[in-house]
N, C-alpha and C. Protein backbone atom coordinates (compact mmCIF):
# COMPACT_ATOMS: atom_id res chain seq x y z
N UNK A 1 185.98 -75.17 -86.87
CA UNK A 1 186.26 -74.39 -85.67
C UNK A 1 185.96 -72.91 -85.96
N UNK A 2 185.48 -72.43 -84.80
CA UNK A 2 185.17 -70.66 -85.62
C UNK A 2 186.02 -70.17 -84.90
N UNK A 3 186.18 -68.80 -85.48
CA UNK A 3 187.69 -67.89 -85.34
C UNK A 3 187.03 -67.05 -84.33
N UNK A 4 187.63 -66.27 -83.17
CA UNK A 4 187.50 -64.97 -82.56
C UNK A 4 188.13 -64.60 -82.56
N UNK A 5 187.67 -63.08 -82.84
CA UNK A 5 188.77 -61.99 -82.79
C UNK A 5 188.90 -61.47 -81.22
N UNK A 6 189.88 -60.42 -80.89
CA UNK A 6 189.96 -59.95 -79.68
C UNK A 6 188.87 -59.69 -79.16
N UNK A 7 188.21 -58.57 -80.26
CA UNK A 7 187.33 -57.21 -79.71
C UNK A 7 186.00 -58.31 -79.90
N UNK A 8 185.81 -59.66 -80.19
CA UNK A 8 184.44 -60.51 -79.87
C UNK A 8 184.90 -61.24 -78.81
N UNK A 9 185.73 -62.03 -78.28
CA UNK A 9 186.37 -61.98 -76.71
C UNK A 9 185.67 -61.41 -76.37
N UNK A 10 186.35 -60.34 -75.88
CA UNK A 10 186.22 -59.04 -74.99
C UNK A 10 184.92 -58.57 -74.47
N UNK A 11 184.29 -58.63 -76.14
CA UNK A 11 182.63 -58.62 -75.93
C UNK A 11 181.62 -59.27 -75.10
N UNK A 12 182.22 -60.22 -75.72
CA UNK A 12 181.42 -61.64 -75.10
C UNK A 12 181.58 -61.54 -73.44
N UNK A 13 183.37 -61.56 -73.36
CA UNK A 13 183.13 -61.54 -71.76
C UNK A 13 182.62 -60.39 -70.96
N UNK A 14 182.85 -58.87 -71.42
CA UNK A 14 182.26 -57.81 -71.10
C UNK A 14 180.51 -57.99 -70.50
N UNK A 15 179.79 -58.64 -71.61
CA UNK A 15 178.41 -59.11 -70.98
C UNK A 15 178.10 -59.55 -70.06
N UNK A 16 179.17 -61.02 -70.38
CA UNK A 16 178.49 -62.01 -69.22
C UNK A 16 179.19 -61.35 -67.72
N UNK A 17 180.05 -60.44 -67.96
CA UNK A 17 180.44 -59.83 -66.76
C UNK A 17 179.52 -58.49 -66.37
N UNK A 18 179.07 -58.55 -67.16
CA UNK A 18 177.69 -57.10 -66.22
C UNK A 18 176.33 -57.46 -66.08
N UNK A 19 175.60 -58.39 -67.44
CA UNK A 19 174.22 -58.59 -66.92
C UNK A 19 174.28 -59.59 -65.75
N UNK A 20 172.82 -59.17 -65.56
CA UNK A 20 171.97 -59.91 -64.25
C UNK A 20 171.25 -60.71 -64.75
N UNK A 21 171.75 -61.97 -64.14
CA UNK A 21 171.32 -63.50 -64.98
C UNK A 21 169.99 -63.91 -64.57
N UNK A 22 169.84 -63.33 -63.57
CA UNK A 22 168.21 -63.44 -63.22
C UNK A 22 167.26 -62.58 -63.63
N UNK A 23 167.51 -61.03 -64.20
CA UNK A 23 166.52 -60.31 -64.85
C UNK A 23 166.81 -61.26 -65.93
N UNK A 24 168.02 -60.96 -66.54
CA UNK A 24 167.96 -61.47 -68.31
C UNK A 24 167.44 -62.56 -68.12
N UNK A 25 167.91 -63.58 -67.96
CA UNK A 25 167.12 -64.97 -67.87
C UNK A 25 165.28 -65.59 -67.34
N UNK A 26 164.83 -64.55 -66.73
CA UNK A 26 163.52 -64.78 -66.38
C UNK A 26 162.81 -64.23 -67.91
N UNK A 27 163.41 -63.07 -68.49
CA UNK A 27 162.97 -61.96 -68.96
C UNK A 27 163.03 -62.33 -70.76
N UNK A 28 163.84 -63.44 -70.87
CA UNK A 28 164.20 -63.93 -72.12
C UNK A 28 163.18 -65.11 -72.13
N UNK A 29 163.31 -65.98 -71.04
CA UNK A 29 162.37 -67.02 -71.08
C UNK A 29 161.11 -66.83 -71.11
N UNK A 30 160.53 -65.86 -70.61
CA UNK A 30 159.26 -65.62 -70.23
C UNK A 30 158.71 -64.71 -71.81
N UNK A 31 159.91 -64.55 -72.45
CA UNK A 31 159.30 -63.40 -73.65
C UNK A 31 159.14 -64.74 -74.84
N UNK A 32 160.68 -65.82 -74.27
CA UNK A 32 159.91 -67.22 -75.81
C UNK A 32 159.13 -67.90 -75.52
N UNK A 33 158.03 -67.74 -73.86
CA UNK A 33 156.71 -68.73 -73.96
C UNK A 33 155.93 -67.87 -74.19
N UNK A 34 155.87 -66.47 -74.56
CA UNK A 34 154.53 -65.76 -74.58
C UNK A 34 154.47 -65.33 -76.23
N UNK A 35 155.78 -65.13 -76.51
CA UNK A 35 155.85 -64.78 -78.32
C UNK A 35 155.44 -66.09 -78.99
N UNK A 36 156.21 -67.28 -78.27
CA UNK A 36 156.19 -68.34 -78.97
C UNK A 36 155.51 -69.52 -78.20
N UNK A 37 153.80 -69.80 -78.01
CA UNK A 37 153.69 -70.37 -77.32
C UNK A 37 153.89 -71.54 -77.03
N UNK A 38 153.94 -72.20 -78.54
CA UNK A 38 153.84 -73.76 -78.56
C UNK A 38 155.01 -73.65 -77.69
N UNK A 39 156.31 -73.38 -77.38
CA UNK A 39 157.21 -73.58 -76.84
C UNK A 39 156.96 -74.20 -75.08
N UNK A 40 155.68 -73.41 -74.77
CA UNK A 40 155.68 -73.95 -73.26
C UNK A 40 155.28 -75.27 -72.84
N UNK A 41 155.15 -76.29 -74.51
CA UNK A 41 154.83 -77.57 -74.40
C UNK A 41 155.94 -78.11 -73.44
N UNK A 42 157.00 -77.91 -73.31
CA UNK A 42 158.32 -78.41 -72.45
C UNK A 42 157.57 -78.30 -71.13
N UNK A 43 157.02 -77.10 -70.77
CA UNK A 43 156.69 -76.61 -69.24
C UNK A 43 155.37 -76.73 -68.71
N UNK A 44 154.54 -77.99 -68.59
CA UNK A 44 153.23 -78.29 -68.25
C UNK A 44 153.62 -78.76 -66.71
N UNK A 45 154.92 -78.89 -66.17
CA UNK A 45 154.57 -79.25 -64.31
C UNK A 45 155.22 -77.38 -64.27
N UNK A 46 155.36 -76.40 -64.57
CA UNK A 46 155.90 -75.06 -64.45
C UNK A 46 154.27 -74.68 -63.48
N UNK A 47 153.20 -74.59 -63.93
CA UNK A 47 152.18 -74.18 -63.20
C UNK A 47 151.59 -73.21 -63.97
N UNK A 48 151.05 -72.31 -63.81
CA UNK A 48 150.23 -71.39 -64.65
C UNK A 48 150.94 -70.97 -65.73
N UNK A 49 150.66 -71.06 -66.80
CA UNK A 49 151.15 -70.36 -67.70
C UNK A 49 150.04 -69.97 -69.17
N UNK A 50 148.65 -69.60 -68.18
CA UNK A 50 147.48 -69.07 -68.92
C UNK A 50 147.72 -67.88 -69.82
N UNK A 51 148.51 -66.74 -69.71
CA UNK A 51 148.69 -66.07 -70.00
C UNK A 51 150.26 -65.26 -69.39
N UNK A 52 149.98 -64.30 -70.85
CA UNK A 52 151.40 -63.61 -70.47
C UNK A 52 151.82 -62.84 -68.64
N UNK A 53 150.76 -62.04 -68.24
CA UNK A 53 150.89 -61.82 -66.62
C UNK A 53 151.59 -63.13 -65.84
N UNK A 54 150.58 -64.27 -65.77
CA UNK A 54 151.21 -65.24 -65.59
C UNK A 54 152.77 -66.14 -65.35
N UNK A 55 153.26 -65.91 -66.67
CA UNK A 55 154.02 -66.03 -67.28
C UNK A 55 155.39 -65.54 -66.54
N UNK A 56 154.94 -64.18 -66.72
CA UNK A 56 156.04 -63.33 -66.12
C UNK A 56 156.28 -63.12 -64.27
N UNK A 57 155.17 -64.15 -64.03
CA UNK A 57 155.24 -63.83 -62.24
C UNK A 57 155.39 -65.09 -61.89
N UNK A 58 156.10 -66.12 -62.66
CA UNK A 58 155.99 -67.26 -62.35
C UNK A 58 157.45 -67.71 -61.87
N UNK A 59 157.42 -67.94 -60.71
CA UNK A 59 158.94 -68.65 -60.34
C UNK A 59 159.97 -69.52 -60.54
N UNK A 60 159.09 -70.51 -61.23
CA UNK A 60 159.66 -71.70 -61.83
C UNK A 60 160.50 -71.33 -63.19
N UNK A 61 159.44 -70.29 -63.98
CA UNK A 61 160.01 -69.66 -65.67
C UNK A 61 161.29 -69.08 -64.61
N UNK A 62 160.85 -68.17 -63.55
CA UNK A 62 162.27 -67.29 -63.65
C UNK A 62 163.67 -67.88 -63.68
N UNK A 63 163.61 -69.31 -62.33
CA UNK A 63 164.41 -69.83 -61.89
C UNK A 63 165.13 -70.51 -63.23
N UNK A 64 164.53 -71.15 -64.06
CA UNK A 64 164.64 -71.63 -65.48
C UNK A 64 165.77 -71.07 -66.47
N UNK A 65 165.11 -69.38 -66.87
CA UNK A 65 165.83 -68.62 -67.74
C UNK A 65 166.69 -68.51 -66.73
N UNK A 66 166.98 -68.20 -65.62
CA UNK A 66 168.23 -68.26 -65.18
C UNK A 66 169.58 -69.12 -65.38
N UNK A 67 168.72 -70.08 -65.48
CA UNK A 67 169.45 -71.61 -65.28
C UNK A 67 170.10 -71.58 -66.79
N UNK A 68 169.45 -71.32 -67.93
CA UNK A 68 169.77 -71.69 -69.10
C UNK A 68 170.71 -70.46 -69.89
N UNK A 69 171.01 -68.82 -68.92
CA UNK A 69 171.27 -68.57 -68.83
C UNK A 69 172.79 -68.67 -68.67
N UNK A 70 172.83 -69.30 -67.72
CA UNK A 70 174.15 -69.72 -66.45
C UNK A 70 174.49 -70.52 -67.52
N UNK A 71 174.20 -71.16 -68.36
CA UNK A 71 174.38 -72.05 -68.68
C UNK A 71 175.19 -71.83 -69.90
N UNK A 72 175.01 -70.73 -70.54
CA UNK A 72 175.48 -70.02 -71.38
C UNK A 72 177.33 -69.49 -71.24
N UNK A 73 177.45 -69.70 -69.78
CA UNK A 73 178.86 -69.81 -68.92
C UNK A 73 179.47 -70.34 -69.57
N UNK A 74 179.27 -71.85 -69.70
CA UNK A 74 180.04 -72.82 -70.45
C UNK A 74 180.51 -72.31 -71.63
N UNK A 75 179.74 -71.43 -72.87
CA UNK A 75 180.31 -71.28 -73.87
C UNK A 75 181.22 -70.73 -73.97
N UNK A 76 180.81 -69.45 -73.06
CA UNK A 76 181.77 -68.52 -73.19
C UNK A 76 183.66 -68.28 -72.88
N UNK A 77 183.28 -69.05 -71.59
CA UNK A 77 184.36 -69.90 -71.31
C UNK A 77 185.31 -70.77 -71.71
N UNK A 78 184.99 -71.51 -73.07
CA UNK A 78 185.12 -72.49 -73.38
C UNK A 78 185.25 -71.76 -75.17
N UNK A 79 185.57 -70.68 -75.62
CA UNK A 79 185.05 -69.94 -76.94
C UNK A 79 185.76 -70.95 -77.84
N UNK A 80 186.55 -71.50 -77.69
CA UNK A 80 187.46 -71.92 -78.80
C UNK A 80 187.26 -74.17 -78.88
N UNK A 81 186.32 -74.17 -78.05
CA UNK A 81 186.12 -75.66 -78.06
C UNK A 81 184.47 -75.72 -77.24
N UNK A 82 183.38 -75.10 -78.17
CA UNK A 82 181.83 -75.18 -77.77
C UNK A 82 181.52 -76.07 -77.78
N UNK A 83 181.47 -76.65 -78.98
CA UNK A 83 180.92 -77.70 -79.49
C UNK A 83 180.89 -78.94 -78.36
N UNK A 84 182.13 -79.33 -78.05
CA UNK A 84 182.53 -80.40 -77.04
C UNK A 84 182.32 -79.66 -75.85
N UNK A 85 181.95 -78.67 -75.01
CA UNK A 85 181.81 -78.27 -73.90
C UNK A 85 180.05 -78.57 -73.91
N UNK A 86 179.54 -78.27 -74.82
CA UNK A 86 177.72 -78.88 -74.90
C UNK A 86 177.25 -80.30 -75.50
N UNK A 87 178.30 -81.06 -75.67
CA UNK A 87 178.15 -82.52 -75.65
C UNK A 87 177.14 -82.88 -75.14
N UNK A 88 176.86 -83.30 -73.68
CA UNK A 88 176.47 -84.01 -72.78
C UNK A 88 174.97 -82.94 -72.76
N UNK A 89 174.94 -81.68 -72.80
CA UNK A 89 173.68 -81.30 -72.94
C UNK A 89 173.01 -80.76 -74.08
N UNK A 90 173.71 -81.00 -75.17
CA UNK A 90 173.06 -81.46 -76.45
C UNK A 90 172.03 -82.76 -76.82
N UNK A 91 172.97 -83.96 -75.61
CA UNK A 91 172.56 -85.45 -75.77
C UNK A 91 171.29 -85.33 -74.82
N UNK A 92 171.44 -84.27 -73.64
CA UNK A 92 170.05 -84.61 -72.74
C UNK A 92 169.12 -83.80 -73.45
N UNK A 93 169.20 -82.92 -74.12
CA UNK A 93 167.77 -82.39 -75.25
C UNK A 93 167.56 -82.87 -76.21
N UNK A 94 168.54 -83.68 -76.84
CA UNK A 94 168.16 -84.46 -78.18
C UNK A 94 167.33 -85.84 -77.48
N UNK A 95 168.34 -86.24 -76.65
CA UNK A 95 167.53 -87.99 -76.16
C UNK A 95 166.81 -87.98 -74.85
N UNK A 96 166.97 -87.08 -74.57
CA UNK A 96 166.06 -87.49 -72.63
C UNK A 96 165.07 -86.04 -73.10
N UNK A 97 165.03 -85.06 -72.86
CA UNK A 97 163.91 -84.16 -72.71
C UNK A 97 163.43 -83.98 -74.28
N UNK A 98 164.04 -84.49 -75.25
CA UNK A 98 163.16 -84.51 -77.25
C UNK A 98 162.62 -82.80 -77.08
N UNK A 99 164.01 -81.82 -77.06
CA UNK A 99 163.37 -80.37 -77.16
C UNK A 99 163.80 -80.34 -78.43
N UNK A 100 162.50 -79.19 -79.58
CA UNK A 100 162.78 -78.84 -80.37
C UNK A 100 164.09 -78.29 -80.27
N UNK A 101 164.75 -78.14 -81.46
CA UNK A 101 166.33 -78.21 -81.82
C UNK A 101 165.71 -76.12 -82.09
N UNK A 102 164.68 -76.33 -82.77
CA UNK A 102 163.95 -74.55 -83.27
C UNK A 102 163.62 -74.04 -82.30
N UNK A 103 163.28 -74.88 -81.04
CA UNK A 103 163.15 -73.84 -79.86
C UNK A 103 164.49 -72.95 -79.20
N UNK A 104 166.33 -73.54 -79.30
CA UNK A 104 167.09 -72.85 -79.10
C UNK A 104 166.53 -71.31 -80.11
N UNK A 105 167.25 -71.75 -81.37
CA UNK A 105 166.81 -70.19 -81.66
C UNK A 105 166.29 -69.61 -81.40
N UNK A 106 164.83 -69.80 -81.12
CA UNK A 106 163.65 -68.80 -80.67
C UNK A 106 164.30 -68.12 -78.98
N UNK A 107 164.34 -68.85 -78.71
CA UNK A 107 165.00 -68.41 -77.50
C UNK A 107 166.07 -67.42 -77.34
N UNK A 108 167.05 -67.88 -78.22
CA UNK A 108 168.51 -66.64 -78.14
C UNK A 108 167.71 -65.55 -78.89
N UNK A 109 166.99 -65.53 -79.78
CA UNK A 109 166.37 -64.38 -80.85
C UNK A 109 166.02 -63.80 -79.62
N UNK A 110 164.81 -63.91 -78.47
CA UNK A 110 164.79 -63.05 -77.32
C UNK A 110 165.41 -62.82 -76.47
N UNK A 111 166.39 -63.74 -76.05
CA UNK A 111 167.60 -63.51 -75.70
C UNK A 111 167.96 -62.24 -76.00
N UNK A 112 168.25 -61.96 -77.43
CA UNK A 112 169.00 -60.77 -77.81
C UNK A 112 168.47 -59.62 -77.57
N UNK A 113 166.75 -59.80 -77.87
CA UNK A 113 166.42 -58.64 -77.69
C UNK A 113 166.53 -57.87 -76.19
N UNK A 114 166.48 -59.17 -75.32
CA UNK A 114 166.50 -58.97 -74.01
C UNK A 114 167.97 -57.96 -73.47
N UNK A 115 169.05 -58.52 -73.80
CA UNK A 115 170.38 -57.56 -74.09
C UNK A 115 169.84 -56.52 -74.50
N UNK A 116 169.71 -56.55 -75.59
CA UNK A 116 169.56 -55.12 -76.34
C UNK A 116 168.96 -53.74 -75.39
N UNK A 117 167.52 -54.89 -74.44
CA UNK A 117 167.03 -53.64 -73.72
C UNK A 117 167.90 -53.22 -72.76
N UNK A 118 168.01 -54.56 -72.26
CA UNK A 118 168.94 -53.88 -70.71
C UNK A 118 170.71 -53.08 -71.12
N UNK A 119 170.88 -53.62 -72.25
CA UNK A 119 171.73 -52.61 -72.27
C UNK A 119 172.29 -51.07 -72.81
N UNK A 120 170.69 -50.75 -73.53
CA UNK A 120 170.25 -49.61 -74.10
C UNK A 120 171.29 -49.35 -75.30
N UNK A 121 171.87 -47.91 -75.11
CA UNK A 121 172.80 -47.71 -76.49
C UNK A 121 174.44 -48.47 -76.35
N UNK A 122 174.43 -49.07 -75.86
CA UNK A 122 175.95 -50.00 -75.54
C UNK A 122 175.62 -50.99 -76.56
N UNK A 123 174.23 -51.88 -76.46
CA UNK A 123 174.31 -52.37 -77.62
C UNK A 123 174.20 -51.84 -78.89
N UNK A 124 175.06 -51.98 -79.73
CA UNK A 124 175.18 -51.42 -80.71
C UNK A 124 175.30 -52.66 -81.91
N UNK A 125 175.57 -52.18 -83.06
CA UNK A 125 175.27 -52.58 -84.58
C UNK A 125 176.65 -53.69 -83.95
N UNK A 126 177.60 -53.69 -83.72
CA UNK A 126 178.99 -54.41 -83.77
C UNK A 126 178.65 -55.49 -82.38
N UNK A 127 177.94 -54.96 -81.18
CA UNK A 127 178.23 -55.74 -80.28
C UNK A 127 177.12 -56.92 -80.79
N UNK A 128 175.88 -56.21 -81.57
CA UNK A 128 174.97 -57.43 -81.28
C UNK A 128 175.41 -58.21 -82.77
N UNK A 129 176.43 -58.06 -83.68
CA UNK A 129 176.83 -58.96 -84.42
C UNK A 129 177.18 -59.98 -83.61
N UNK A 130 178.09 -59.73 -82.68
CA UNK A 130 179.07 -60.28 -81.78
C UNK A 130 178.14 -61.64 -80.91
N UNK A 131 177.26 -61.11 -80.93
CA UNK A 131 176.05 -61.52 -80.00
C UNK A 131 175.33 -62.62 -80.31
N UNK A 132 175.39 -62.27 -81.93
CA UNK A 132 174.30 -63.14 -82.90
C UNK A 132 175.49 -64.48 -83.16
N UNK A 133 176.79 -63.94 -83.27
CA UNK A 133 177.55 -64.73 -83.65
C UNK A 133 177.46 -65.73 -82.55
N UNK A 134 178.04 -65.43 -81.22
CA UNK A 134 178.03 -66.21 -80.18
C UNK A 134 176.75 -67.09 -79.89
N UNK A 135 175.71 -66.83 -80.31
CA UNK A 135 174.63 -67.46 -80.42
C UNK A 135 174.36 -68.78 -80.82
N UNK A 136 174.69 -68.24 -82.16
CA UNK A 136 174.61 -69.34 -83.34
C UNK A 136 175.40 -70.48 -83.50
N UNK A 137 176.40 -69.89 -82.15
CA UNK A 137 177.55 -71.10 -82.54
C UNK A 137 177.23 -72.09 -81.10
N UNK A 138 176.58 -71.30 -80.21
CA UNK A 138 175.93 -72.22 -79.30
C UNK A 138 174.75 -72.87 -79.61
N UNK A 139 173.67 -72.74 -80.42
CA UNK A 139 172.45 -73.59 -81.28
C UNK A 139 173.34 -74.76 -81.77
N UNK A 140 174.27 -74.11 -82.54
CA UNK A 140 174.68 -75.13 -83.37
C UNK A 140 175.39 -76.14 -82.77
N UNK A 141 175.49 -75.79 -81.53
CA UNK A 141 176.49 -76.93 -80.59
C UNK A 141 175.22 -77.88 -79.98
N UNK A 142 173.99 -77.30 -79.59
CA UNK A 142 173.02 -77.58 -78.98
C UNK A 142 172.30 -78.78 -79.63
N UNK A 143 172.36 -78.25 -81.17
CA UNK A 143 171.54 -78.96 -82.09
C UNK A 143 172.46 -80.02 -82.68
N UNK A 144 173.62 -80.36 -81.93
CA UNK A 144 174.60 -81.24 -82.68
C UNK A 144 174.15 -82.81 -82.67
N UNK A 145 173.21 -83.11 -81.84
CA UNK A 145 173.58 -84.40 -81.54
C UNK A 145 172.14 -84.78 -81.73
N UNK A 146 171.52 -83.97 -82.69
CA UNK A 146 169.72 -84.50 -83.43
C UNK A 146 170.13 -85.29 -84.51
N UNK A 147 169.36 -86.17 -84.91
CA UNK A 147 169.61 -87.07 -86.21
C UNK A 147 168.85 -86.76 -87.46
């Protein structure tokens, strides 16, 4: 079980209570199919995704990072029992959609950076520990149920 302290609480909920789940989330997704392309193997009915322009004007990516975003709700919500709150969508990426387990990371890695921009000097050295932490403990919930 991992420990939180207050001031990573606080953090955690501080975020998910100010960003905009639709910049961050278009803006994260759209940065791990263009950094990382093999990744857009998941997204061949998404529609264009020739290039980075593309990429970033595409409705389907936006609606997406949103979604996986939102989705990120659950953890936070849930800080002290992740693991079992991403059960059921651990099991639909391990057994129904077979997503790389390495594509979470890649994803929160822009994820973060994505924070980082939108939240200029707020993010700082302590929040994005906080950040990385919360992360890792959602991969690791994600990636629970690969063999």
């Amino acid at each position: 079980m991992v420990e939180w302290t207050d001031f990573e609480r606080q953090t955690i909920a501080d975020i998910f209570g100010k960003i905009d789940y639709e910049t961050v989330g278009a803006a994260a997704l759209s940065r791990t199919l263009i950094v990382y392309p093999w990744t857009q193997r998941y997204f061949g009915n998404f529609g264009n995704l020739y290039n980075a322009a593309a990429i970033k004007i595409n409705p389907l990516i936006a609606k997406h990072g949103t979604t996986i975003v939102h989705g990120l709700d659950r953890a936070w919500k849930n800080l002290d029992n992740i693991k079992e709150a991403y059960t059921e969508l651990s099991k639909l990426h391990s057994e129904t959609i077979h997503v790389d387990p390495d594509n979470f990371t890649l994803f929160c890695d822009c994820l973060t950076i994505t924070l980082a921009a939108q939240m200029g000097a707020d993010f700082n050295a302590d929040v994005q520990a906080v950040v990385q932490k919360f992360l890792l403990v959602v991969v690791s919930a994600l990636g629970r149920q690969y063999h």
